[in-house]
Protein backbone atom coordinates (compact mmCIF):
# COMPACT_ATOMS: atom_id res chain seq x y z
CA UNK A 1 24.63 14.64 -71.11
CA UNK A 2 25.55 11.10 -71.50
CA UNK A 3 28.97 12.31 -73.15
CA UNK A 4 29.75 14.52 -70.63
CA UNK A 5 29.40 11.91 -67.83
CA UNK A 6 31.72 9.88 -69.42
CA UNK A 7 34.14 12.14 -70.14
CA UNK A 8 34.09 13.31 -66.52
CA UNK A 9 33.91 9.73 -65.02
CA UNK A 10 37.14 8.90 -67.54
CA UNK A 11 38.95 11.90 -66.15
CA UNK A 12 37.95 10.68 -62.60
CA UNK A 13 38.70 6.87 -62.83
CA UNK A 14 41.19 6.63 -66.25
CA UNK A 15 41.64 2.84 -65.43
CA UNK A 16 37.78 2.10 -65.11
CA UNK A 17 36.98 -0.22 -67.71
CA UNK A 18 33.58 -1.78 -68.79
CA UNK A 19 34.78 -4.90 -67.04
CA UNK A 20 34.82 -3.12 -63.99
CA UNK A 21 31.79 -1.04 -64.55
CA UNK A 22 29.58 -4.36 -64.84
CA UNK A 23 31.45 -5.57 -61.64
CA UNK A 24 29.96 -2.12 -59.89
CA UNK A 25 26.37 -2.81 -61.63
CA UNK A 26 26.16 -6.20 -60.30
CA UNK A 27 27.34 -4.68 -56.79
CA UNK A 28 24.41 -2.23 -56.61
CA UNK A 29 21.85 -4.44 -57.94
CA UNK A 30 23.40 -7.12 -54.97
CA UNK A 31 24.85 -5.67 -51.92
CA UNK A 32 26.82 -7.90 -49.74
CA UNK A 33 27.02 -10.32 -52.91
CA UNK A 34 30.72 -12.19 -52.20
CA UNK A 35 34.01 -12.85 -55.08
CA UNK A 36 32.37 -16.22 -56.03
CA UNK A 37 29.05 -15.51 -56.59
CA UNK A 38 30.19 -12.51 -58.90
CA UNK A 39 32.46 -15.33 -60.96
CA UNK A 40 29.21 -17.51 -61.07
CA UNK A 41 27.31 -14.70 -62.46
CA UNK A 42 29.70 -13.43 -64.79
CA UNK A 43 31.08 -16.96 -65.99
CA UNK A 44 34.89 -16.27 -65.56
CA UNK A 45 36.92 -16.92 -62.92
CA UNK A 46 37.49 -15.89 -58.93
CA UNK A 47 40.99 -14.95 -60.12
CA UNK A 48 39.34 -12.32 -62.60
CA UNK A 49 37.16 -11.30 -60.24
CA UNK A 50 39.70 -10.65 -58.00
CA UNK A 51 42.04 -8.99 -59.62
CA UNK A 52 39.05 -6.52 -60.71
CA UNK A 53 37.78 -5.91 -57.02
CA UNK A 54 41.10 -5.27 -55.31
CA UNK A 55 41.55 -2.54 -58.21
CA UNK A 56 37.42 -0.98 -57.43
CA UNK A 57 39.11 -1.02 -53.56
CA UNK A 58 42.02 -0.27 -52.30
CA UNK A 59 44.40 -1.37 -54.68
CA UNK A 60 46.64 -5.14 -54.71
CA UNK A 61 49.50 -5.19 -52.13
CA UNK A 62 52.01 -2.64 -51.87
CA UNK A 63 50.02 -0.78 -54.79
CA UNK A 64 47.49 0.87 -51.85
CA UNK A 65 47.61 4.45 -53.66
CA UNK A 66 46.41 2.63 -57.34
CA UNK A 67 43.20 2.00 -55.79
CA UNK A 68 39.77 3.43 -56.48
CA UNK A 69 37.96 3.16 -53.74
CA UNK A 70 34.73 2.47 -54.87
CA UNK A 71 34.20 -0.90 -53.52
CA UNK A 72 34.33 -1.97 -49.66
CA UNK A 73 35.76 -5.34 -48.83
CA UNK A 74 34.31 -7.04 -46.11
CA UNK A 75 34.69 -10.27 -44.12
CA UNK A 76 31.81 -12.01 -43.95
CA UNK A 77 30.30 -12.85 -40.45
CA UNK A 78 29.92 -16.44 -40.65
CA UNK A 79 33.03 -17.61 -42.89
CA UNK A 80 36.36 -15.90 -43.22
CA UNK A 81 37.58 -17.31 -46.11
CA UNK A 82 34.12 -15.30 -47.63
CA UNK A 83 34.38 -11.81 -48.77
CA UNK A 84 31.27 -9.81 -49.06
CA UNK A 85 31.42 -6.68 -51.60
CA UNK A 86 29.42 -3.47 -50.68
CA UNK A 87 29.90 0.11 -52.69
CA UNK A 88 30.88 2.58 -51.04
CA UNK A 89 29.77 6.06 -51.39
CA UNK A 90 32.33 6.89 -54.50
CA UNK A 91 30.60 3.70 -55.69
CA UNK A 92 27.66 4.58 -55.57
CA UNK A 93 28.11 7.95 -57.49
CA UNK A 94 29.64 6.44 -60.01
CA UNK A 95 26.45 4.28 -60.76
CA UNK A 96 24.50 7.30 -60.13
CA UNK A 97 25.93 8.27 -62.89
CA UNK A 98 25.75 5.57 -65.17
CA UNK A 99 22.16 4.56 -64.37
CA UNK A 100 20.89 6.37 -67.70
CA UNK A 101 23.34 5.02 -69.50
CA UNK A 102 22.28 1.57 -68.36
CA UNK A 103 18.99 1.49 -70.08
């Protein structure tokens, strides 16, 4: 089964790396959790992090259409230059999916 769910999410997502997978993870385990705290967690940089997200969203600048939609950007209420990450439902299938293969 676990094969197949690969497979299919590969087919799916082809530029969905493990990178990007343990961005999503973190995500579901942390709603709302923001760029910075994600680089804090994961020990690299908000650049990295950053790069990643806009990729799990809607895509960089001008690249809209290379997005994957599986993560919503939001700003957060109480500082702008904050942005607060939330899956959305694509998101959350795709960890749906993973969840066995997380144990």
């Amino acid at each position: 089964m676990e094969y197949t769910t690969l497979n299919r999410l590969a087919r799916r997502y082809p530029t969905l790396d493990l990178q990007s997978l343990q961005i999503l993870a973190l995500v579901a385990d942390w709603q709302g959790v923001t760029m910075a705290d994600l680089a804090e967690e994961l020990d690299t940089t908000h650049h990295y992090i950053q790069f990643h997200v806009s990729m799990l969203a809607r895509g960089k600048k001008g690249r809209e259409k290379k997005g994957m939609n599986l993560l919503l950007v939001e700003d957060d209420m109480f500082d702008k230059r904050r942005k607060n990450l939330k899956l959305t439902e694509a998101g959350e299938r795709v960890i749906k999916a993973i969840k066995p293969l997380l144990k």
